[in-house]
Protein backbone atom coordinates (compact mmCIF):
# COMPACT_ATOMS: atom_id res chain seq x y z
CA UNK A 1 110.39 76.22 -15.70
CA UNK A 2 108.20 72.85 -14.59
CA UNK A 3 107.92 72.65 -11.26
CA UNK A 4 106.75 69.27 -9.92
CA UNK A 5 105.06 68.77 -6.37
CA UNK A 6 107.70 68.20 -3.54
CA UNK A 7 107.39 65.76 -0.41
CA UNK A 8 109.68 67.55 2.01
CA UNK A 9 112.65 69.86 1.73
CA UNK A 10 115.64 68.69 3.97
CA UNK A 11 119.38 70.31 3.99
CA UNK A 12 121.25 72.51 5.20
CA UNK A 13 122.44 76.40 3.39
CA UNK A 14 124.32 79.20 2.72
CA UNK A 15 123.06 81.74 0.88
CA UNK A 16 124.33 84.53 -1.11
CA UNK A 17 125.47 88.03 0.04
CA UNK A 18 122.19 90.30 0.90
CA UNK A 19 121.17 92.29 -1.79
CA UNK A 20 120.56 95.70 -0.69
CA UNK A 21 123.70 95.55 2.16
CA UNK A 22 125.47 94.99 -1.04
CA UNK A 23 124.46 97.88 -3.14
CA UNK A 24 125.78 99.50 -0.21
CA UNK A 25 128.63 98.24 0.13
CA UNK A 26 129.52 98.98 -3.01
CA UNK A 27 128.81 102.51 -3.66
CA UNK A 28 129.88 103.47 0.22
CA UNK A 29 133.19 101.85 -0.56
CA UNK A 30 133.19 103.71 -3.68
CA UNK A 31 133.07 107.29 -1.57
CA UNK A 32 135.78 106.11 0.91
CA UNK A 33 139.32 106.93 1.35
CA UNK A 34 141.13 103.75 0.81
CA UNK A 35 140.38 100.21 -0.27
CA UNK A 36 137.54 98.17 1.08
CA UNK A 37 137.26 94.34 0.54
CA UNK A 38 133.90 93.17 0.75
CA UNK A 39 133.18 89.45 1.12
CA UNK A 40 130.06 87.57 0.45
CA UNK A 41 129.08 90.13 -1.99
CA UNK A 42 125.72 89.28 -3.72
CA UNK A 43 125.49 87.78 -6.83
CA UNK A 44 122.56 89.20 -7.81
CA UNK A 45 122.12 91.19 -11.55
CA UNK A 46 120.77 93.72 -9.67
CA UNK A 47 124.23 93.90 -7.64
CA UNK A 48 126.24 93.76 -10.85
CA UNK A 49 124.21 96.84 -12.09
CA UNK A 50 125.67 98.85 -9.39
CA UNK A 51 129.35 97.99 -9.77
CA UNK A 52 128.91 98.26 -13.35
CA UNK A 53 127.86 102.20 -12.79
CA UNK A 54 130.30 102.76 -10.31
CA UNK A 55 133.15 101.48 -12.50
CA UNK A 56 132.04 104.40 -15.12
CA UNK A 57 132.42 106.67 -12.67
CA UNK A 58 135.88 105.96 -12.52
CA UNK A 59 136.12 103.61 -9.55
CA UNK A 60 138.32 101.01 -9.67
CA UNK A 61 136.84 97.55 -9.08
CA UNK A 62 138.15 93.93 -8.97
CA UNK A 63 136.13 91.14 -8.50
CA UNK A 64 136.47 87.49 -8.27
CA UNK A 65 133.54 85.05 -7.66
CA UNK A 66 131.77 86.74 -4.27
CA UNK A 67 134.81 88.63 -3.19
CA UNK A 68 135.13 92.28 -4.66
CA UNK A 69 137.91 94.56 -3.84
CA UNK A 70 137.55 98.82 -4.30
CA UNK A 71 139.69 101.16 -4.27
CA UNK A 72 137.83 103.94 -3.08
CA UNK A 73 138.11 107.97 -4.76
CA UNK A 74 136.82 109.70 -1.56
CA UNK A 75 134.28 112.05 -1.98
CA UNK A 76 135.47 114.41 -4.64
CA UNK A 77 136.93 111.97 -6.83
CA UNK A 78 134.34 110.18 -9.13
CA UNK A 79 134.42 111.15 -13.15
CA UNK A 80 131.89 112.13 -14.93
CA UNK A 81 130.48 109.19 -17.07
CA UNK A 82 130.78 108.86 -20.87
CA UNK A 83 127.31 107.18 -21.31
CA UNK A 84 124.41 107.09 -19.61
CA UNK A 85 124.59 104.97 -16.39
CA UNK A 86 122.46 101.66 -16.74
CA UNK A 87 120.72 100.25 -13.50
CA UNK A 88 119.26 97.73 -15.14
CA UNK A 89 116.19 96.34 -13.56
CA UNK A 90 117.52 97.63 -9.76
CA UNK A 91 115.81 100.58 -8.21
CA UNK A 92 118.48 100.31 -5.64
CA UNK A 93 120.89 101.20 -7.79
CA UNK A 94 119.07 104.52 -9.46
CA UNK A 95 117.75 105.94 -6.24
CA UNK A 96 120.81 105.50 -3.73
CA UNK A 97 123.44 106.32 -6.68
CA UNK A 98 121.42 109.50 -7.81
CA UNK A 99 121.94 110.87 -4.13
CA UNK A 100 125.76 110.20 -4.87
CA UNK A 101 125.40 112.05 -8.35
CA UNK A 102 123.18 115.17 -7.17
CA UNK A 103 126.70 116.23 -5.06
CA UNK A 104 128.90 116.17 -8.22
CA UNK A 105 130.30 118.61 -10.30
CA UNK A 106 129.34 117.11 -13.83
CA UNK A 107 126.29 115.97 -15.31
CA UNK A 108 125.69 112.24 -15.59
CA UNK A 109 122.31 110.20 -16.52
CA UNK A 110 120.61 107.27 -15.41
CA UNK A 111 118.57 104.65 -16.88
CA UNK A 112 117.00 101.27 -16.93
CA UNK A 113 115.41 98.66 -18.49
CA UNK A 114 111.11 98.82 -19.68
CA UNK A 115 110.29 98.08 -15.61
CA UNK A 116 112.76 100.58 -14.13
CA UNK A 117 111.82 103.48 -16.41
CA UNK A 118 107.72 103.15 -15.45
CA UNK A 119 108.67 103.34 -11.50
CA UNK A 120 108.48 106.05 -9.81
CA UNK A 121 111.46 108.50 -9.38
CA UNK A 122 109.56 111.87 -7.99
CA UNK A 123 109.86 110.64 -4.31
CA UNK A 124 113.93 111.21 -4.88
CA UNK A 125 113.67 114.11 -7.31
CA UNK A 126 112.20 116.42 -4.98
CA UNK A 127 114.67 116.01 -1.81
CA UNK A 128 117.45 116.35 -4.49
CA UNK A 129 116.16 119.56 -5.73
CA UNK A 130 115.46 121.15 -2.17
CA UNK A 131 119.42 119.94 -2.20
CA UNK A 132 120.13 121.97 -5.20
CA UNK A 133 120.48 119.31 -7.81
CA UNK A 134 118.46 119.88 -10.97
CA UNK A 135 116.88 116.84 -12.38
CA UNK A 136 114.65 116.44 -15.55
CA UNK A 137 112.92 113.44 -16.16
CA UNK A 138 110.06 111.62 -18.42
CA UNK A 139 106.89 112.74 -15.72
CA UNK A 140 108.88 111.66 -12.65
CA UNK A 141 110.18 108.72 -14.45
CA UNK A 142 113.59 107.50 -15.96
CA UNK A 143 115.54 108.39 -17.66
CA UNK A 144 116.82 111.41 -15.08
CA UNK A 145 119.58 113.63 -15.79
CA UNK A 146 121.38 114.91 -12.95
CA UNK A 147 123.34 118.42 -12.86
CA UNK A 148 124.94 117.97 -9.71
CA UNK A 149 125.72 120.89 -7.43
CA UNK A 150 129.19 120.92 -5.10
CA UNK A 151 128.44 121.14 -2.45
CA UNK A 152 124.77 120.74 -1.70
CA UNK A 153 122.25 122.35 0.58
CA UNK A 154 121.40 120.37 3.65
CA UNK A 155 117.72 119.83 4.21
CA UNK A 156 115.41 118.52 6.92
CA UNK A 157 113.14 115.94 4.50
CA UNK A 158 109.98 114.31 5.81
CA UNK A 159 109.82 111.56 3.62
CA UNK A 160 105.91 111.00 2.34
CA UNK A 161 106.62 107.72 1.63
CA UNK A 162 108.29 104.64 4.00
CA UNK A 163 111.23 104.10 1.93
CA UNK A 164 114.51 102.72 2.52
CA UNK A 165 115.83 103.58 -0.96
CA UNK A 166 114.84 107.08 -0.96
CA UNK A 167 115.92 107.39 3.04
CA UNK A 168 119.38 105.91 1.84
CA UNK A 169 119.26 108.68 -1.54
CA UNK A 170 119.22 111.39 1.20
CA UNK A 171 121.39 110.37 3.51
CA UNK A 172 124.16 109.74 1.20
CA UNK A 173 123.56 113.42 -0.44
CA UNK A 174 123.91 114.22 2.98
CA UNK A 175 127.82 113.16 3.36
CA UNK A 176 128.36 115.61 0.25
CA UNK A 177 125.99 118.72 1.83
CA UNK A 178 127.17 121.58 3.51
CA UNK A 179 125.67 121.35 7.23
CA UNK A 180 122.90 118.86 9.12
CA UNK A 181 121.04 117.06 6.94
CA UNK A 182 117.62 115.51 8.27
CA UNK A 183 115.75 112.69 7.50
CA UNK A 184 112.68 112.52 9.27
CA UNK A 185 110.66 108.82 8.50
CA UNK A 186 106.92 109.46 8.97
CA UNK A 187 105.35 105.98 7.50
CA UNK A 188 107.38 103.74 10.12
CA UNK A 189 110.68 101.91 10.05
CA UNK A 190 112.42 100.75 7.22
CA UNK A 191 115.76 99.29 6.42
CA UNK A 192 118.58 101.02 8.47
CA UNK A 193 121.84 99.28 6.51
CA UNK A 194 122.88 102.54 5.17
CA UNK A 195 122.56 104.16 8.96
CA UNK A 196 124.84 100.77 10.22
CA UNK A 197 127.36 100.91 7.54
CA UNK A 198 128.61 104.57 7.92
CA UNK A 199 128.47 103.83 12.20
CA UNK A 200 130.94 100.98 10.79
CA UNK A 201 132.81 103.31 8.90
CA UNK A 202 133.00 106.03 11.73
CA UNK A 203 130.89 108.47 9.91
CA UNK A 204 128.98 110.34 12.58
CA UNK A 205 125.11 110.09 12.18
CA UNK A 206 122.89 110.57 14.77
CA UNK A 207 119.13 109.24 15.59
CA UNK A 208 116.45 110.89 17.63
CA UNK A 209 112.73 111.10 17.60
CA UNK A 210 110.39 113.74 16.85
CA UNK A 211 106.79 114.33 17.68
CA UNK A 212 103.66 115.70 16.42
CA UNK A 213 100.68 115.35 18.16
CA UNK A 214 100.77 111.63 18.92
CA UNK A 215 102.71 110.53 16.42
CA UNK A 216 105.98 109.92 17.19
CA UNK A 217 108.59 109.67 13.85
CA UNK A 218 112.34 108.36 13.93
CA UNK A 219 115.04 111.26 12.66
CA UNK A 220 118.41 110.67 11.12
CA UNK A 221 120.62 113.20 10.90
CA UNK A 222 124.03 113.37 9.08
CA UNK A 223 126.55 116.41 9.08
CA UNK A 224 128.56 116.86 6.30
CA UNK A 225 130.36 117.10 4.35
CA UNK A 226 131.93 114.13 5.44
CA UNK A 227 135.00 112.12 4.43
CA UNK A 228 135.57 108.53 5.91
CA UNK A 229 138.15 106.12 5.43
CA UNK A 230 137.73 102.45 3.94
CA UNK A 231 137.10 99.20 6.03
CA UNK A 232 136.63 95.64 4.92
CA UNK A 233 133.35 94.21 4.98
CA UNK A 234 131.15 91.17 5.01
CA UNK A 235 128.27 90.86 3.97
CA UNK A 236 125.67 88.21 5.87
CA UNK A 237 123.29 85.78 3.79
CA UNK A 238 120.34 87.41 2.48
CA UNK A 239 117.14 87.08 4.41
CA UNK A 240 114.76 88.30 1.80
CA UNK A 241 115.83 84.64 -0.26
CA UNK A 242 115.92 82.82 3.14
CA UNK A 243 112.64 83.20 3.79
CA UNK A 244 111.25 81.52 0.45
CA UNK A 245 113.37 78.11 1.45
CA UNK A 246 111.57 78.87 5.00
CA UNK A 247 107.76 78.89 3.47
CA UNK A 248 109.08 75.97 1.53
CA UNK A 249 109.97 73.54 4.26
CA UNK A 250 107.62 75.44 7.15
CA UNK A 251 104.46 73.90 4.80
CA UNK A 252 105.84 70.24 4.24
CA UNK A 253 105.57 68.20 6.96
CA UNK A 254 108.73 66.25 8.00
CA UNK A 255 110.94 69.18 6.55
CA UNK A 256 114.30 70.09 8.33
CA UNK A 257 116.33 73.04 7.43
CA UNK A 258 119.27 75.08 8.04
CA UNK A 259 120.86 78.11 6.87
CA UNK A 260 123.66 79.51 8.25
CA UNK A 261 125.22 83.59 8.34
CA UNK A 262 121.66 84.96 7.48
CA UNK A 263 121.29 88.88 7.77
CA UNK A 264 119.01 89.35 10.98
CA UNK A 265 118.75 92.89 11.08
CA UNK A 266 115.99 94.46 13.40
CA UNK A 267 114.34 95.89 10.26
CA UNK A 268 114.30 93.07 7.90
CA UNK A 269 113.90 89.88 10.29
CA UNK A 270 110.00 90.67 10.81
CA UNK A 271 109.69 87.64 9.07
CA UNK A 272 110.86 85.24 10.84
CA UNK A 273 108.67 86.29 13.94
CA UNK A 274 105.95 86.23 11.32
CA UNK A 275 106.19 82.59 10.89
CA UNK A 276 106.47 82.58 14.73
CA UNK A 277 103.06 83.73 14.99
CA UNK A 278 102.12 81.18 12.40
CA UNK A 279 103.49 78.31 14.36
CA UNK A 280 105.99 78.12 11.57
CA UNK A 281 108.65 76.07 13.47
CA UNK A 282 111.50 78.74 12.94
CA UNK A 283 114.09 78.84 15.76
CA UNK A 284 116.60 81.39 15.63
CA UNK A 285 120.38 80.32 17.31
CA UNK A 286 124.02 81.43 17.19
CA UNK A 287 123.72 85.17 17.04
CA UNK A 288 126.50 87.61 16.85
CA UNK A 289 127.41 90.66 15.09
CA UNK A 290 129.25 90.93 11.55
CA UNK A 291 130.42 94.66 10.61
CA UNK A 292 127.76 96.27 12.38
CA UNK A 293 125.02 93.63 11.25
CA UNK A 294 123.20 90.70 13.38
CA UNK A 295 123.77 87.50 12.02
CA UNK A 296 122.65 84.15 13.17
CA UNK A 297 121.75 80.82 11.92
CA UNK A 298 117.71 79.70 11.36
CA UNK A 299 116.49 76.42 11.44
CA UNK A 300 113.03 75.13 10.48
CA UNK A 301 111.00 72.03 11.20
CA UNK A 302 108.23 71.81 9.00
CA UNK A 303 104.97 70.51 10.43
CA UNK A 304 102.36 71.38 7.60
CA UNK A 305 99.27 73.02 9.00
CA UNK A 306 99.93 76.46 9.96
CA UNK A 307 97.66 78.48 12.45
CA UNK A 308 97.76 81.62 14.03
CA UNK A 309 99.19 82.47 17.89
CA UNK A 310 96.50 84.55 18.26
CA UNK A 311 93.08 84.11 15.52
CA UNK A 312 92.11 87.48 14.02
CA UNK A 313 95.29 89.34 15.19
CA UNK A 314 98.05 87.31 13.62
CA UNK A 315 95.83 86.73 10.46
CA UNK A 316 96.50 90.06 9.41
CA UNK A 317 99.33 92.17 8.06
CA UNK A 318 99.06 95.69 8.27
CA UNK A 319 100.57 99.17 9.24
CA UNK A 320 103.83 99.22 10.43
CA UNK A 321 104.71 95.65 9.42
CA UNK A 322 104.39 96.17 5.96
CA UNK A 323 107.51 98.16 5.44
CA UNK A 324 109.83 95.57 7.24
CA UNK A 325 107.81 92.90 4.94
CA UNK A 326 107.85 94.83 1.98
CA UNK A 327 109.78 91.90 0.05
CA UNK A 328 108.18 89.17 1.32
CA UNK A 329 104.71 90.00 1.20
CA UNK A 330 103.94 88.00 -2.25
CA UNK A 331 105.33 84.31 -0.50
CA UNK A 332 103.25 85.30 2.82
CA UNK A 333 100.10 85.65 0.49
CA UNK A 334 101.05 82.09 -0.72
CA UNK A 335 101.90 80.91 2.36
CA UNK A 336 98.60 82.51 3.70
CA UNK A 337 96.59 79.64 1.70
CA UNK A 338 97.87 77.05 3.76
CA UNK A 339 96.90 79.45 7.53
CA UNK A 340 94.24 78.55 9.01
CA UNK A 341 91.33 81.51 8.35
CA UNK A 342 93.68 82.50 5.81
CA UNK A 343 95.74 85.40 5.73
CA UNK A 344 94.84 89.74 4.92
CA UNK A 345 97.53 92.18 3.74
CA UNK A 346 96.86 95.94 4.22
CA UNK A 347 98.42 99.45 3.93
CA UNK A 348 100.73 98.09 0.84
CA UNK A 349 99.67 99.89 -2.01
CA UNK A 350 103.66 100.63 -2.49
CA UNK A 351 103.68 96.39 -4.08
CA UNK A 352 101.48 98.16 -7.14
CA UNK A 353 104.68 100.07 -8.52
CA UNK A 354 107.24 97.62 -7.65
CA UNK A 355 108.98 95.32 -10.51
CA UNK A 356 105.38 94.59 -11.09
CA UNK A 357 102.31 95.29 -9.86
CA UNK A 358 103.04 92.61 -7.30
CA UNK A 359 99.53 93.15 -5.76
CA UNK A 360 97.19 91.68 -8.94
CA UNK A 361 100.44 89.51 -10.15
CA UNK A 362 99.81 87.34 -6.92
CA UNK A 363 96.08 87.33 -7.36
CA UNK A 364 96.36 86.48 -10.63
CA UNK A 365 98.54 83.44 -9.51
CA UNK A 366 97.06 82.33 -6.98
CA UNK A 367 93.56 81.69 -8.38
CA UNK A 368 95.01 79.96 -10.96
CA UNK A 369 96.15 77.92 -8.65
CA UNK A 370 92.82 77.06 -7.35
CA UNK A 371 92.52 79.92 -4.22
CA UNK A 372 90.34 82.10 -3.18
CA UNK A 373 91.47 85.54 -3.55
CA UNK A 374 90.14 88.94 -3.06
CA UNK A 375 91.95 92.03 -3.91
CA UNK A 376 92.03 95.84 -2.18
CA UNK A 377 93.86 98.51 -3.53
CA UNK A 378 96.43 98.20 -1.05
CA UNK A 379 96.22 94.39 -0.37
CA UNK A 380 94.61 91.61 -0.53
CA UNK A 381 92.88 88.16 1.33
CA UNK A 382 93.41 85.01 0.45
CA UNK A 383 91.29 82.06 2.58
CA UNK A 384 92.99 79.08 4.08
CA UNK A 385 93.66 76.38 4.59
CA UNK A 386 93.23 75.38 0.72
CA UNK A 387 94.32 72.95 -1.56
CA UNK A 388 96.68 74.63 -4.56
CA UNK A 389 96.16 72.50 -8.16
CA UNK A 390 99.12 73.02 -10.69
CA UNK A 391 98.94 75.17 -12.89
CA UNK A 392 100.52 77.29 -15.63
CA UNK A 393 101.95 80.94 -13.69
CA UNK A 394 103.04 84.33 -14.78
CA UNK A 395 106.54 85.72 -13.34
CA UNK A 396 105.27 88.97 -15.09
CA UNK A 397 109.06 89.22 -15.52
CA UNK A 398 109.43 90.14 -11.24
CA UNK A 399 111.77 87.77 -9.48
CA UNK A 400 109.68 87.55 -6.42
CA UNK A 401 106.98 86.78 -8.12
CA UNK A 402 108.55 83.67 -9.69
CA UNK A 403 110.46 82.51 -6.55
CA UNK A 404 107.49 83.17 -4.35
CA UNK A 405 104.62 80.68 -6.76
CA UNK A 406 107.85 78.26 -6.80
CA UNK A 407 107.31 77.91 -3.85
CA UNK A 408 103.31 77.29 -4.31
CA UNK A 409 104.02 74.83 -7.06
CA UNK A 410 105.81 72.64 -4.41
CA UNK A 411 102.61 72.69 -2.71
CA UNK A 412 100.43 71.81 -5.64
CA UNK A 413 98.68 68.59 -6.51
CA UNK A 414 100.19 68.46 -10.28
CA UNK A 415 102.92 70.13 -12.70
CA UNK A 416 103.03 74.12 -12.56
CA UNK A 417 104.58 75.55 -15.34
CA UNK A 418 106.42 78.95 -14.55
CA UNK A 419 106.44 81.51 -17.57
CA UNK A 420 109.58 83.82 -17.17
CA UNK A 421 111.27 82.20 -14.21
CA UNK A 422 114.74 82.89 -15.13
CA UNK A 423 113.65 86.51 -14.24
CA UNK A 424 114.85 85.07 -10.88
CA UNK A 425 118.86 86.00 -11.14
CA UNK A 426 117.90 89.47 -10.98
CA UNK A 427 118.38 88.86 -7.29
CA UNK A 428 118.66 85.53 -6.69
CA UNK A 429 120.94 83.27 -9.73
CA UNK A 430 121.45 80.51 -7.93
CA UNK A 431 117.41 79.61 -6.45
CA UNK A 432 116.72 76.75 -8.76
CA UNK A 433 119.89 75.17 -8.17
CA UNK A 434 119.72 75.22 -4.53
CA UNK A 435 116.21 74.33 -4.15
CA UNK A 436 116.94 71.15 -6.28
CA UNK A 437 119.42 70.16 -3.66
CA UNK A 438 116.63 70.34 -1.22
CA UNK A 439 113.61 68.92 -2.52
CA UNK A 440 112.50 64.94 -1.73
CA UNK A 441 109.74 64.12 -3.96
């Protein structure tokens, strides 16, 4: 893909379903009593992966466009597959569905493309065998096979590692355990779409706090086994590929965007105050609440330079932020060459096993590109303001990665040539295509 320099973005968008509500959706609805219609669902590859499992599993699905219909088998009702169960390139899909699978009574496998299989699948392994699952696997990697056990042991977990995915794995084992399971989330907050869409479902889950010494760590707790009946669903615009149309037009002066129905959960909308701290020009209006979820509209005036509220704080990304930015992080690093002082990004050593190592694939990038980069094992700073020069980029086959130095190129004085970029439907089919409507050169 040849990306050519843009003068402003201007428009106005909808964007597809979010990603992980929709993985979600789907296997949730999969697990209910009854038929759920889910709207809005995302078009992602990564999305498709799921229903495609599901489906083996004996789950009847119909879809048409963005609108899928299920007809849910309750908890006791999935098959065991005839092949081994392939997730693709979506760890979303492996780690929530292998929480569903550890509660069966049949064996069933899961696998993935050359990405999946090297990431790492110990930090769900070893809840599900406290559970009584067994699991083997290639050294904590996919392929896993999963002898399920009906019904499971409940557990109190303290997860080692701030993860949504592997939160959502136990959680969901949890509906099929016998007694209070416990989730207890030492590293900080992370995604809570699983917690909101079995509160929309009436499944009762409950959230406290525990403390040790000073820290203080969230707890979710789940009694089960539990069996909920189906309700319709929408699913809000996803604000992990918002927020690359947001860099886009927050950098160009004389931009104006808006995107309407965007996914503003607590946990995931970090971002946008982000750019607030930037002096991004990202307003927020016309909240309200969609099945359990805050939605709302953004709009963005872009005014070029970008400088920190406060100079040394707001320059850096660390902590507790990095979970809620965990998707973003690469576009913030290019976003960070154009921030006065530049930007830092600590404490995320978890971008080195995502579908890349997202860490040195952004490095790499941007010093191509003409920046000044150093890297840390969990981070990196780039210096700012600076002028980016086109140049030929490396998806490394990651669909962040292409979107986010998309975005760069726009920036660029000269052609960049992306290698890989139609890596980009893994989550996100339709980016080029929208962003064409957009762009004023």
């Amino acid at each position: 893909m040849k990306i050519e320099p843009a003068r402003r973005v201007r428009g106005r968008l909808r964007l597809p379903g979010d990603k992980s509500i929709s993985h979600r959706a789907g296997i949730i609805a999969a697990l209910a009593e009854g038929t759920t219609r889910i709207e809005n669902f995302s078009t992602s590859r990564d999305c498709a992966a799921t229903l495609a499992c599901l489906s083996q599993l004996g789950v009847r699905i119909a879809r048409r466009g963005t609108s899928v219909r299920i007809e849910g088998v309750g908890l006791e009702g999935l098959r065991a597959p005839a092949a081994m169960l392939d997730c693709g390139n979506s760890g979303s899909t492996m780690r929530m569905l292998a929480g569903v699978l550890a509660g069966q009574d049949f064996v069933s496998g899961l696998t993935g493309d050359d990405s999946l299989r090297s990431r790492p699948m110990k930090r769900i392994i070893e809840p599900l065998e406290l559970m009584g699952a067994r699991i083997t696997s290639e050294e904590g990697r996919a392929p896993l096979r999963i002898e399920g056990r009906q019904p499971l042991k409940a557990i109190t977990y303290r997860m080692p590692v701030a993860s949504a995915q592997v939160k959502s794995c136990v959680l969901l084992a949890g509906l099929l355990a016998e007694g209070r399971t416990e989730v207890i989330e030492e590293g900080g907050p992370t995604r809570d779409h699983t917690e909101r869409m079995l509160d929309w479902l009436g499944v009762p889950l409950t959230k406290g706090r525990a403390q040790a010494g000073d820290a203080v760590s969230e707890v979710f707790a789940i009694n089960g086994p539990v069996k909920f009946k189906a309700r319709d669903l929408i699913i809000p615009g996803d604000i992990s590929s918002a927020a690359f149309f947001i860099a886009a037009a927050a950098m160009r002066p004389g931009s104006e965007l808006l995107i309407e129905d965007v996914g503003l959960n607590p946990t995931r909308s970090q971002i946008v105050s982000t750019f607030g701290e930037l002096h991004a020009g990202v307003l927020i209006d016309e909240r309200r609440a969609v099945c359990n979820e805050a939605v709302g509209t953004i709009r963005v005036r872009g005014a070029g330079g970008l400088a920190p509220v406060r100079e040394g704080q707001s320059n850096i990304l660390r902590g507790s932020l990095i979970p809620q930015l965990i998707d973003e992080l690469p576009m913030l690093a290019v976003v960070g060459t154009q921030v006065l002082g530049g930007l830092r990004i600590h404490d995320a050593k978890e971008l080195r096993v995502k579908e890349s190592d997202r860490i040195n694939a952004t490095v790499e990038n941007l010093r191509r590109m003409g920046a000044s980069v150093e890297e840390y094992e969990d981070g990196l700073r780039v210096s700012g303001p600076t002028r980016l020069r086109g140049a030929t980029l490396d998806s490394y086959g990651d669909h962040r990665i292409a979107m986010a130095f998309t975005v760069a190129a726009l920036l660029a004085e000269g052609e960049s040539e992306i290698i890989g970029a139609e890596c980009a439907s893994v989550s996100f089919p339709e980016f080029f295509q929208l962003l064409e409507t957009l762009i004023e050169r």
